[in-house]
N, C-alpha and C. Protein backbone atom coordinates (compact mmCIF):
# COMPACT_ATOMS: atom_id res chain seq x y z
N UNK A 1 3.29 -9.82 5.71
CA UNK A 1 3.55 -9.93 4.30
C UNK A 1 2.22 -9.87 3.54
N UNK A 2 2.21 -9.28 2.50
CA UNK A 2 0.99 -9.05 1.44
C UNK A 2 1.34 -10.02 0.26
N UNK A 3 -0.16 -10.42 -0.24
CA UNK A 3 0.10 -11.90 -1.59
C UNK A 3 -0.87 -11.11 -2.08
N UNK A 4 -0.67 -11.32 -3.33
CA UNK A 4 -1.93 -10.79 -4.41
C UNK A 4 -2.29 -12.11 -5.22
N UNK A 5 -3.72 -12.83 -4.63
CA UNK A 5 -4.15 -14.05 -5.57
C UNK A 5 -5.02 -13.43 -6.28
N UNK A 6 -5.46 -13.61 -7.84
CA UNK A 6 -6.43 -13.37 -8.57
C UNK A 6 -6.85 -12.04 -8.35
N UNK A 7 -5.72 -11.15 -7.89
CA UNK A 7 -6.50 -9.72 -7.86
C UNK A 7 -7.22 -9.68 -6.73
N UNK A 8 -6.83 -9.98 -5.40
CA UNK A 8 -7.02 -10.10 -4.34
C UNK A 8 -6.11 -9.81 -3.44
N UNK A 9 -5.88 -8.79 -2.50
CA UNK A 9 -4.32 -8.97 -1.32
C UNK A 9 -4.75 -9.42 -0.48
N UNK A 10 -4.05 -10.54 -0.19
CA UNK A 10 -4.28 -11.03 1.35
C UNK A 10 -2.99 -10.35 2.46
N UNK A 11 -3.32 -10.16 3.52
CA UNK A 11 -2.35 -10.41 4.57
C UNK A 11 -1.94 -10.99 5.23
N UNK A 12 -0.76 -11.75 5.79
CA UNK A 12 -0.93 -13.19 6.89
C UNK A 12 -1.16 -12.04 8.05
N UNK A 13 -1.03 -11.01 8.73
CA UNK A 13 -1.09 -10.60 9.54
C UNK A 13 -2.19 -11.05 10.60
N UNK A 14 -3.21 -11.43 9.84
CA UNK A 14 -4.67 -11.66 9.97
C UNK A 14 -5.38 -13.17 9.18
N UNK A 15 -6.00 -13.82 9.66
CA UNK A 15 -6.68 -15.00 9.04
C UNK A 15 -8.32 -14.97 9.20
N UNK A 16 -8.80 -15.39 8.27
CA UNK A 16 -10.40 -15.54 8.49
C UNK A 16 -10.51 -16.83 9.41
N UNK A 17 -12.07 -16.41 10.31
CA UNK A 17 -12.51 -17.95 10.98
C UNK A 17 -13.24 -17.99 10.20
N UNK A 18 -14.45 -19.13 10.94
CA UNK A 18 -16.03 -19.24 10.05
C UNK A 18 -16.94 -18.35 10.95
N UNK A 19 -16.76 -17.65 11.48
CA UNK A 19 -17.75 -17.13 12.66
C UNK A 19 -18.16 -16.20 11.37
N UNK A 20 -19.60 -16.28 11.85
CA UNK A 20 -20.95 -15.57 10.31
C UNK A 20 -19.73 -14.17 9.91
N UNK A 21 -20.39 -13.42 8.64
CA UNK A 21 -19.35 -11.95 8.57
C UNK A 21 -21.00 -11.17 9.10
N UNK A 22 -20.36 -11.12 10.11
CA UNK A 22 -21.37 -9.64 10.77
C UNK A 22 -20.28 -9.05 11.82
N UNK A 23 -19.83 -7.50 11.41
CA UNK A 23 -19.13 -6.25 12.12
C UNK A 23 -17.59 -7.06 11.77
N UNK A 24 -17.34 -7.93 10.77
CA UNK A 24 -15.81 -8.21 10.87
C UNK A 24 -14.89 -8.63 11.87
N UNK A 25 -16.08 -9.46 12.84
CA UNK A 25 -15.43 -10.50 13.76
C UNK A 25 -15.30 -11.84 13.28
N UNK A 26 -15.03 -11.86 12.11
CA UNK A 26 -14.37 -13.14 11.11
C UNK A 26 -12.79 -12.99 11.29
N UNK A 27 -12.52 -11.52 11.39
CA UNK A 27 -11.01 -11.52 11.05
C UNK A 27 -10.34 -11.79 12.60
N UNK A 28 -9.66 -12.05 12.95
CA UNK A 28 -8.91 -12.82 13.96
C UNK A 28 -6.81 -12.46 13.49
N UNK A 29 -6.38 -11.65 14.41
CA UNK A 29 -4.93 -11.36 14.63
C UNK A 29 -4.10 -12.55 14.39
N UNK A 30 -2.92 -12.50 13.53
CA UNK A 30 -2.05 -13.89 13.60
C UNK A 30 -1.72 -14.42 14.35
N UNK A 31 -1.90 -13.93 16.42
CA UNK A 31 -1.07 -14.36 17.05
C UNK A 31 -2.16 -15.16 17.78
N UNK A 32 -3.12 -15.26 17.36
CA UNK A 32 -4.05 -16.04 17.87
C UNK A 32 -4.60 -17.51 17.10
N UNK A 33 -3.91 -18.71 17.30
CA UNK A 33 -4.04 -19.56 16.95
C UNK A 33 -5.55 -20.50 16.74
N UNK A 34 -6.45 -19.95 17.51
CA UNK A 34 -7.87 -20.75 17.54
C UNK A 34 -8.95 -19.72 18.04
N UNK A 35 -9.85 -19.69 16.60
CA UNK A 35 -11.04 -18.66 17.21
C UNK A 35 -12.00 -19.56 18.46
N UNK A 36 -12.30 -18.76 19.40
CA UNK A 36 -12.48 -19.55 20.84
C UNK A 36 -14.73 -19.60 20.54
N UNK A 37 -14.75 -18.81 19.55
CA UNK A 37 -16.47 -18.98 19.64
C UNK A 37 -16.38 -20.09 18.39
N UNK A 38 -16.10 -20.19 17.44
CA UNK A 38 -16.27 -21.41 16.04
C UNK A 38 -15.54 -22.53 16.65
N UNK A 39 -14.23 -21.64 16.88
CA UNK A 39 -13.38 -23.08 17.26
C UNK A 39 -12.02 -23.68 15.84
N UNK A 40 -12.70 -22.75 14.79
CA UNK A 40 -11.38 -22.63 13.45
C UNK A 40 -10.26 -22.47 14.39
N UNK A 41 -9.24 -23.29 13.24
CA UNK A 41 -7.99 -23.61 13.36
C UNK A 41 -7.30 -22.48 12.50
N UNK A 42 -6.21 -21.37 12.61
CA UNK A 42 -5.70 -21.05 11.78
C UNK A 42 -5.24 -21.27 10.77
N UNK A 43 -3.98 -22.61 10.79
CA UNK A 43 -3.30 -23.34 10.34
C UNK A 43 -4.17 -23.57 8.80
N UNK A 44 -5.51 -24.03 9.27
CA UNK A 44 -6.73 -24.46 8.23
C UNK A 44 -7.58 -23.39 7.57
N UNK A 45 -7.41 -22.15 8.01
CA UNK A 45 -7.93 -20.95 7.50
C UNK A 45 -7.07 -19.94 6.30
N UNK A 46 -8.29 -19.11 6.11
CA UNK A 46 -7.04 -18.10 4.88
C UNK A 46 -6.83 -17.12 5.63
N UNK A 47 -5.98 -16.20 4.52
CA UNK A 47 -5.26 -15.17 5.45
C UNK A 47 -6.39 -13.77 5.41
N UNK A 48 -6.65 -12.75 5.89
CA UNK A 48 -7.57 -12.45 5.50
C UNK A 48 -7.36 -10.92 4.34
N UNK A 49 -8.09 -10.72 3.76
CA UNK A 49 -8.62 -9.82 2.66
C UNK A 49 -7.90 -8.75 3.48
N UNK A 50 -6.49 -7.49 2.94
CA UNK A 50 -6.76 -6.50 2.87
C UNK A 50 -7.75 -5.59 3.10
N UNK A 51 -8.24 -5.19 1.83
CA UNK A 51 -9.33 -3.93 2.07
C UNK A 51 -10.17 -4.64 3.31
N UNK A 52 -10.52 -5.29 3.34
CA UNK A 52 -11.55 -6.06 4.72
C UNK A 52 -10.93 -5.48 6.17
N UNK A 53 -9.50 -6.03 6.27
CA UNK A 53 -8.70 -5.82 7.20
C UNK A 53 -8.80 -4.34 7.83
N UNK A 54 -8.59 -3.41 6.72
CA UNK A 54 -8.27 -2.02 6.55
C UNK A 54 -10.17 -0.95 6.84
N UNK A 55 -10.81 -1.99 6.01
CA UNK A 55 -12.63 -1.84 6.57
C UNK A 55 -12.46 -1.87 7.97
N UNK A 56 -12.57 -2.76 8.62
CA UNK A 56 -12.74 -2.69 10.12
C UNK A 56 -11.99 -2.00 10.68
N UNK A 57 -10.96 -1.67 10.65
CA UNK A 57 -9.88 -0.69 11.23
C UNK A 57 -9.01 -1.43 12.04
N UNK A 58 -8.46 -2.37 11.29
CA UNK A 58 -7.26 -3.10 12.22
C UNK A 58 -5.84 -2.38 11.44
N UNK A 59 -5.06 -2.08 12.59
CA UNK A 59 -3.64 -1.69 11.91
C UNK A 59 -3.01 -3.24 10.88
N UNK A 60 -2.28 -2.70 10.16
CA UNK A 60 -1.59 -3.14 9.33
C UNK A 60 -0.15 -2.87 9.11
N UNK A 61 0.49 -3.84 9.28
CA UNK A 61 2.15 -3.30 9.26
C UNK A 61 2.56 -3.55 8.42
N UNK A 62 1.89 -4.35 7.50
CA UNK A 62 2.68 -4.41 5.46
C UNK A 62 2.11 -3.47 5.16
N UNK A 63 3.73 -2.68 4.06
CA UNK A 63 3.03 -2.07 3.37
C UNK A 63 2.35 -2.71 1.41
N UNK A 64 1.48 -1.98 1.06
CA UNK A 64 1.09 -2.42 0.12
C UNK A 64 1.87 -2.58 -0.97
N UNK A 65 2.03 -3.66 -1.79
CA UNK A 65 4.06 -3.34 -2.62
C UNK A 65 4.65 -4.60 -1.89
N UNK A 66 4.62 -4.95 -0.75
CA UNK A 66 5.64 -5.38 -0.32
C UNK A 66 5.29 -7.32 -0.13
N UNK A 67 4.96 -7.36 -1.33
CA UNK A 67 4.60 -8.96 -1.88
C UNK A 67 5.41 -10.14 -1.75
């Protein structure tokens, strides 16, 4: 599912950790509950940025619209 906050799309597909942003190994798949190098909790994380998502080249199964 896609959310638009403040002119922003997020996806749940995907959540940010805290691991630094270098090459977009921040973004982490929904089905993975705990980044294993930081140690972030999903549950406690956001969902992550669209265009970000779509930058690194992770598939995406929302389409855009579908809020």
């Amino acid at each position: 599912m896609l959310e638009t906050i403040s002119g922003i799309t997020l996806t749940d597909e995907y959540w940010d950790c805290d691991c630094p942003d270098d090459g977009f190994e921040y973004i982490k798949p929904a089905s993975l509950s705990c980044c294993d190098k930081c140690g972030a909790l999903q549950e406690d994380q956001p969902s992550a940025h669209l265009n970000e998502v779509i930058a690194a080249g992770l598939p995406v199964n929302s389409e855009p619209g579908t809020e």
